[in-house]
Protein backbone atom coordinates (compact mmCIF):
# COMPACT_ATOMS: atom_id res chain seq x y z
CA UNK A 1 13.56 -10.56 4.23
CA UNK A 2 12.82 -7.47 1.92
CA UNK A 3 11.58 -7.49 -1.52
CA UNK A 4 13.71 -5.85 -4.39
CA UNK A 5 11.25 -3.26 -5.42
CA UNK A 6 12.30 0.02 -6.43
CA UNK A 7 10.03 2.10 -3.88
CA UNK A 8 11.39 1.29 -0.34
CA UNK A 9 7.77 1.39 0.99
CA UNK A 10 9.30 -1.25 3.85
CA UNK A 11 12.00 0.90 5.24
CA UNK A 12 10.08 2.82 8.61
CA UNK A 13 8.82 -0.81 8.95
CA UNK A 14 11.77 -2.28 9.56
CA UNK A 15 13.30 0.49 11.42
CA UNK A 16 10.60 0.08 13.57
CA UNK A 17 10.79 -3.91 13.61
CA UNK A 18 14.74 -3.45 15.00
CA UNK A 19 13.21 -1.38 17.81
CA UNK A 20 10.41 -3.68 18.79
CA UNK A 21 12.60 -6.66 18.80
CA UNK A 22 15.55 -4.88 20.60
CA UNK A 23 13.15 -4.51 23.41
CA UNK A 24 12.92 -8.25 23.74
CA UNK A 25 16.74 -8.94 23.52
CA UNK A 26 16.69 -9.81 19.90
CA UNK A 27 18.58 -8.47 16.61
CA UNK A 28 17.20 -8.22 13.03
CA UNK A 29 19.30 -9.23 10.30
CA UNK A 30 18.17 -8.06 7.24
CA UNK A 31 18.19 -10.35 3.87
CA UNK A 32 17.44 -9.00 0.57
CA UNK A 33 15.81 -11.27 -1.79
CA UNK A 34 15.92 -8.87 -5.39
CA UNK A 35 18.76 -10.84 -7.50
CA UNK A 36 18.53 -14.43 -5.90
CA UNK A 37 17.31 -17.69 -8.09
CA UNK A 38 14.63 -19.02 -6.45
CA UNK A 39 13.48 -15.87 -5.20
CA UNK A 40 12.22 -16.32 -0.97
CA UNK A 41 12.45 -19.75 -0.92
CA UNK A 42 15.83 -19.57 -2.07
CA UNK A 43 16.71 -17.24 0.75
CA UNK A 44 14.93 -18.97 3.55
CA UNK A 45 16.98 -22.06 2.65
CA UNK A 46 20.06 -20.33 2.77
CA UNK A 47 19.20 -19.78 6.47
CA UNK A 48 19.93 -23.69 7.09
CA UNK A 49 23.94 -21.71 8.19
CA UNK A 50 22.55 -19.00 10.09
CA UNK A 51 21.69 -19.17 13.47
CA UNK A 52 17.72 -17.93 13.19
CA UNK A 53 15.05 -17.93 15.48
CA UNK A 54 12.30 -16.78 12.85
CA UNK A 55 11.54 -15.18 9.56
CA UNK A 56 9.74 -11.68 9.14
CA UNK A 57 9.14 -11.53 5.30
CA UNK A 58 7.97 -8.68 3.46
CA UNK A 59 5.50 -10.63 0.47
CA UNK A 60 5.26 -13.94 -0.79
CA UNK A 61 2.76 -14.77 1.81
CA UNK A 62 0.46 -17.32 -0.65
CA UNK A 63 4.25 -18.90 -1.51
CA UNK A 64 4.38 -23.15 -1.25
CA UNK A 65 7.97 -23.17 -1.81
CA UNK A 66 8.55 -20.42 1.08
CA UNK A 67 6.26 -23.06 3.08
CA UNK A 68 8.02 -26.09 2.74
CA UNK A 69 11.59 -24.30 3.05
CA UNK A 70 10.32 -23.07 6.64
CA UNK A 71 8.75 -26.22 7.65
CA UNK A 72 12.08 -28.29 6.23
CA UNK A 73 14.01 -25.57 8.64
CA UNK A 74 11.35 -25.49 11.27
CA UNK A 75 11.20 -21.43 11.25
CA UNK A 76 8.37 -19.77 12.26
CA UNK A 77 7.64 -17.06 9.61
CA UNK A 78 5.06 -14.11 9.61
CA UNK A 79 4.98 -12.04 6.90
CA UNK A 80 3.89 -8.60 5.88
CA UNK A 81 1.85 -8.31 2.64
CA UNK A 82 -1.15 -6.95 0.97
CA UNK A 83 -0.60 -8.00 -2.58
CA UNK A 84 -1.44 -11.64 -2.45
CA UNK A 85 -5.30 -12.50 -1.63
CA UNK A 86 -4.80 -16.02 0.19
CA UNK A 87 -1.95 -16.38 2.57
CA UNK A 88 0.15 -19.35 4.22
CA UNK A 89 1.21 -17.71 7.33
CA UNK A 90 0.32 -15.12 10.40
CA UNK A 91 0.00 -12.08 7.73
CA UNK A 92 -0.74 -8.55 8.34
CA UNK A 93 -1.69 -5.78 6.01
CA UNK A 94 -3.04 -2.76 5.79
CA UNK A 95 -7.07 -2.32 5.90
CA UNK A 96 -6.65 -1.14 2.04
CA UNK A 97 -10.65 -0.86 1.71
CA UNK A 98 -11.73 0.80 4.24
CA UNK A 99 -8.80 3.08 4.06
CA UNK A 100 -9.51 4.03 0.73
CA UNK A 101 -13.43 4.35 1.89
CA UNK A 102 -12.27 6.93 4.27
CA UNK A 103 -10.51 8.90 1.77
CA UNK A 104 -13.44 9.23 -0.34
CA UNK A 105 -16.08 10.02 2.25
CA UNK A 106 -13.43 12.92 3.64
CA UNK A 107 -13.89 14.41 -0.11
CA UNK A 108 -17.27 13.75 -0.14
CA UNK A 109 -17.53 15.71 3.53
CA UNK A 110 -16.04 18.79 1.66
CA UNK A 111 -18.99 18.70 -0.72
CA UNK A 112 -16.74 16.65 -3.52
CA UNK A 113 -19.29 15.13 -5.38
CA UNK A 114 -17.65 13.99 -8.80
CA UNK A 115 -14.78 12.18 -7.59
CA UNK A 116 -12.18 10.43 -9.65
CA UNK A 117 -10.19 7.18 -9.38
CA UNK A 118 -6.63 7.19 -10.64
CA UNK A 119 -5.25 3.51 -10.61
CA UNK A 120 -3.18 1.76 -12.87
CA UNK A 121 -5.24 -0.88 -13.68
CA UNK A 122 -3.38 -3.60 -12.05
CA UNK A 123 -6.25 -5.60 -10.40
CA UNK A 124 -4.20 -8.48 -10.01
CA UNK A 125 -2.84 -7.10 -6.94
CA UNK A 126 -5.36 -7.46 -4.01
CA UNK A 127 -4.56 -4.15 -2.47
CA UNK A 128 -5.40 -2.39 -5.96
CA UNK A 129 -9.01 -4.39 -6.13
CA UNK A 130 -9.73 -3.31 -2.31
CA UNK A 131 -9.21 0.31 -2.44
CA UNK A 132 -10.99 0.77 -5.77
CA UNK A 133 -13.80 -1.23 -3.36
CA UNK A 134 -13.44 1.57 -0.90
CA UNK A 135 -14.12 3.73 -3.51
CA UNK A 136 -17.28 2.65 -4.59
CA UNK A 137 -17.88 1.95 -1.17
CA UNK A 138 -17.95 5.50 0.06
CA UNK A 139 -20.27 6.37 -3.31
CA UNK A 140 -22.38 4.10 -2.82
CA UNK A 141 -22.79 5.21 1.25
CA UNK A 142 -23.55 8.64 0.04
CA UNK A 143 -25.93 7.79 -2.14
CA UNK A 144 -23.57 9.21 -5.10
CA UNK A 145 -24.02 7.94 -8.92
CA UNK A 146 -21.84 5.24 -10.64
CA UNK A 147 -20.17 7.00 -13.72
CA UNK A 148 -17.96 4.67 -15.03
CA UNK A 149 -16.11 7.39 -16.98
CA UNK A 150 -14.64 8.81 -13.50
CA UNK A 151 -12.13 5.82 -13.51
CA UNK A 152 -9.05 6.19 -15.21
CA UNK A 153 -6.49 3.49 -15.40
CA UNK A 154 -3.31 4.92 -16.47
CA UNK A 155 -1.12 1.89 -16.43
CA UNK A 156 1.40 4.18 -18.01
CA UNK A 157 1.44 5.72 -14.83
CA UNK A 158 3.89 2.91 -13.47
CA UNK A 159 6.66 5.10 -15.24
CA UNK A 160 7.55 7.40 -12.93
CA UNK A 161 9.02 10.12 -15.53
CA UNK A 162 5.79 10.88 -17.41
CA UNK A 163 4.63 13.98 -17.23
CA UNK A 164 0.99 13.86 -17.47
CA UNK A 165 -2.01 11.42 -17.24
CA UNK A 166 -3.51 11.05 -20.48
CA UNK A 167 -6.35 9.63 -18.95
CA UNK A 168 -7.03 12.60 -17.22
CA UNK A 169 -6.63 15.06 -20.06
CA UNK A 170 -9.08 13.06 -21.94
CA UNK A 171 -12.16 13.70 -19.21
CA UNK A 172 -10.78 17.93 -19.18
CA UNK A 173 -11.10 17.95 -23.26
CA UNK A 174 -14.07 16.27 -23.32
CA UNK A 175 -15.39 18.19 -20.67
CA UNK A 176 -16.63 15.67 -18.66
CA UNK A 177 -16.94 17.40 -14.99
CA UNK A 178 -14.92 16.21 -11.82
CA UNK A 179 -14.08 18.39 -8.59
CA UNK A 180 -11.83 15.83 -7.11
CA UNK A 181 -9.80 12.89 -7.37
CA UNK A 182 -8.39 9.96 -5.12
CA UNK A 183 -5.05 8.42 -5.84
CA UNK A 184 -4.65 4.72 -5.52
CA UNK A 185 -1.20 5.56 -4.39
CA UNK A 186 0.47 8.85 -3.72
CA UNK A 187 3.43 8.47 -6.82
CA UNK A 188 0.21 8.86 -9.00
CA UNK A 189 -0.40 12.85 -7.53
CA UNK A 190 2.38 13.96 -9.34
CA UNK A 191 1.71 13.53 -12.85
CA UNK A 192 -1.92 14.32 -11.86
CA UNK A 193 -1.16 17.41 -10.47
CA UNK A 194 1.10 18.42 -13.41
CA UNK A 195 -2.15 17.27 -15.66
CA UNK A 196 -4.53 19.29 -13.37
CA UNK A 197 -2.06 22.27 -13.50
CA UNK A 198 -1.87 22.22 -17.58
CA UNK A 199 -5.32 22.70 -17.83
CA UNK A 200 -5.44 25.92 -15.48
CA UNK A 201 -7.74 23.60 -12.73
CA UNK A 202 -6.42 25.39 -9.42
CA UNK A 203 -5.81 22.86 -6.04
CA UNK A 204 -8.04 22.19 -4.06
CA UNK A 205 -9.93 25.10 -5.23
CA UNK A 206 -11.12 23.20 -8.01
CA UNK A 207 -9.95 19.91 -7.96
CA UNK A 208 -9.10 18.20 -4.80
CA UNK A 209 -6.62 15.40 -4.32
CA UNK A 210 -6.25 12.68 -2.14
CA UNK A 211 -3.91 9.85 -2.31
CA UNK A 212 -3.14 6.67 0.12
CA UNK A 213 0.22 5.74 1.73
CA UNK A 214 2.18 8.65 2.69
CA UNK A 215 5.07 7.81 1.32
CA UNK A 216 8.06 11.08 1.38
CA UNK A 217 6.74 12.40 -1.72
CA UNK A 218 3.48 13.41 -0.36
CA UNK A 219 5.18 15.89 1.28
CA UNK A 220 7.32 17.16 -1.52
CA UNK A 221 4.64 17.62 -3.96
CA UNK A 222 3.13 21.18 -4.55
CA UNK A 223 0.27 21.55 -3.08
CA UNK A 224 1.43 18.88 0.24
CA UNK A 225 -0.96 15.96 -0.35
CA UNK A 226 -3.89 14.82 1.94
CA UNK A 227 -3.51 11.33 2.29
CA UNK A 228 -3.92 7.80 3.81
CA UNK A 229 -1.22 7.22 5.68
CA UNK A 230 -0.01 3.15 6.13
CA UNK A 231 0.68 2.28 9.90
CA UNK A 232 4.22 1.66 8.94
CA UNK A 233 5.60 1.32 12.27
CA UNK A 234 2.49 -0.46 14.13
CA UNK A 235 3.00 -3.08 10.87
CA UNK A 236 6.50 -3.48 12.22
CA UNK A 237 6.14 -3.75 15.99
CA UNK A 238 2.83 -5.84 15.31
CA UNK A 239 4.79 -8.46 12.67
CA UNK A 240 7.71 -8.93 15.80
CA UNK A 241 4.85 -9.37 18.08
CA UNK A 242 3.77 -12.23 16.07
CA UNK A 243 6.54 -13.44 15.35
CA UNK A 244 8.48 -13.73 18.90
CA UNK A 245 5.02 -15.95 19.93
CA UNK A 246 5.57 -18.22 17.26
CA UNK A 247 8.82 -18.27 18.66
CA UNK A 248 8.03 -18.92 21.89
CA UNK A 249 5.62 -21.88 21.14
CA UNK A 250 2.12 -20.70 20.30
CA UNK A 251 0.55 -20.70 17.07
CA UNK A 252 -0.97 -17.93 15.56
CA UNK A 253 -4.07 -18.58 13.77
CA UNK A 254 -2.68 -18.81 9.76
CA UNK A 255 -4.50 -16.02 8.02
CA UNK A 256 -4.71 -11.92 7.44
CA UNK A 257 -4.90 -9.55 10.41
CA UNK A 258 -5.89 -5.96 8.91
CA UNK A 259 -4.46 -2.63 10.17
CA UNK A 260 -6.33 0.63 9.61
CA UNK A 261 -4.66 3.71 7.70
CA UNK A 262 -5.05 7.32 9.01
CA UNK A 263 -6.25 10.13 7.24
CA UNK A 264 -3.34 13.23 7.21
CA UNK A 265 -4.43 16.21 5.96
CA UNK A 266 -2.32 18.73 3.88
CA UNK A 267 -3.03 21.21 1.32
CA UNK A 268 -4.62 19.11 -1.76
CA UNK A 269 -8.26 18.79 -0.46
C-alpha cells in the first residue's frame, strides 16, 4: 500500500519488493491509498474481497485504525516508515541519524569546518529531528562549535519552484562564513546551489554540498551531488522478508529495525 505523495521516494522499493517476493512464489499487488476516505485503514478493509496473505505498507506505522482493520482481517502487516516515532508493527527505516552523522564527518574529513544545515523546519517528522541529530552529532565528535546561525530552516523550501533559499542569502549578506553545507534531503541542493551560484561561491571549491537520499535528481543537478544514499532495495527485500514470516506463523518482535545509508560521492564536496 503506497502513500499519495508527490515524490515517488517508494518506487525502487517496491520494484525490488516484486522481486524478493517472486522468489518465494508470491505476487505484489499494489494499492494506492492518496484519494481514499479513511485513508489506510480504509484500504486495508477493503481487502476483506481480496484474496491477501499480508500487507506491506509504506507509513502509517503508529496508525490504531490500520491496527484494528488488520487484526479484524487477521493480516499480518509490516510496514516501511521513518516519519512516525512510535510504531504498531514489524517497521523498518532508514538509520536517518547516523546517516546524516556520516555525511557531516565526510565534510568535516575534507577540512569543512563551518558546515550548514538546510532543513525545512518540519520537526514533527522523526526522520527530520534524527538527521539534524546526526548533525550535531558529527560536530560535536569533532570537537566543532555550536553556532546556531549555521541552521537555516527554509520551510519555503517545500515549494519545489523557488529559486533560491532566502535563508541562505541572508548568512552570504551578512557575511557570516560557511565552507559547506548538508542537505536534509537532496530536492533542497537545487535551490541551494542556484543561491550558492548567485553569490559567485564556486562548488565544492568553496562551498561543499552534501545531501541524503539519492533520489534521481542528485544526479541531474550541476555539480552531481555527494550524498546519502537510502537502501531502497535492501528496505524492500528486508520488508518481504518480514513479512512472508509473519506469514508463515512467527511473530516478529513489534518495533523499528534501522537500515544504514551509504555515502556516494559525486562532484559537490
Amino acid at each position: 500500500m503506497l502513500p499519495d505523495d508527490a515524490w515517488g521516494w517508494w518506487e525502487p522499493t517496491v520494484r525490488s519488493s516484486f522481486l524478493a517476493a517472486a522468489e518465494e512464489g508470491h505476487h505484489v499487488l499494489v494499492h494506492p491509498i492518496g484519494g481514499r476516505t479513511g485513508g489506510a485503514a480504509t484500504a486495508v478493509d477493503s481487502l476483506a474481497d481480496v484474496p491477501t496473505d499480508g500487507v506491506l505498507l509504506f507509513g502509517s506505522a503508529n496508525d490504531d485504525d490500520v491496527l484494528r482493520a488488520s487484526n479484524r482481517l487477521r493480516l499480518p502487516v509490516v510496514t516501511i516508515d521513518d516519519v512516525n516515532e512510535n510504531v504498531l508493527f514489524p517497521t523498518l527505516s532508514v538509520d536517518n541519524r547516523a546517516g546524516a552523522q556520516a555525511a557531516c564527518e565526510h565534510l568535516i574529513a575534507s577540512a569543512r569546518r563551518r558546515i550548514v544545515y538546510v532543513g525545512t523546519g518540519s520537526a514533527s517528522e522523526l526522520f527530520v529531528r534524527e538527521r539534524f541529530a546526526g548533525y550535531r552529532d558529527a560536530l560535536t565528535a569533532a570537537g566543532l562549535a555550536w553556532d546556531e546561525r549555521l541552521v537555516v530552516q527554509s520551510p519555503e523550501a517545500a515549494d519545489e519552484s523557488i529559486v533560491t533559499l532566502s535563508g541562505v542569502s541572508q548568512l552570504i549578506i551578512t557575511g557570516v562564513r560557511f565552507d559547506a553545507v548538508f542537505c536534509e534531503y537532496d530536492l533542497l541542493a537545487a535551490p541551494l546551489l542556484r543561491t550558492l551560484r548567485l553569490a559567485g561561491l564556486r562548488v565544492p571549491e568553496d562551498v561543499a554540498v552534501v545531501g541524503f537520499d539519492d533520489e534521481r535528481a542528485a544526479q541531474l543537478l550541476d555539480p552531481q551531488l555527494t550524498t546519502m544514499r537510502q537502501p531502497y532495495g535492501e528496505l524492500g527485500h528486508r520488508a518481504v522478508e518480514l513479512l512472508l514470516d509473519r506469514i508463515r506463523g512467527n511473530a516478529p518482535t513489534v518495533g523499528r529495525q534501522l537500515i544504514r545509508p551509504t555515502l556516494v560521492q559525486r562532484h559537490s564536496g
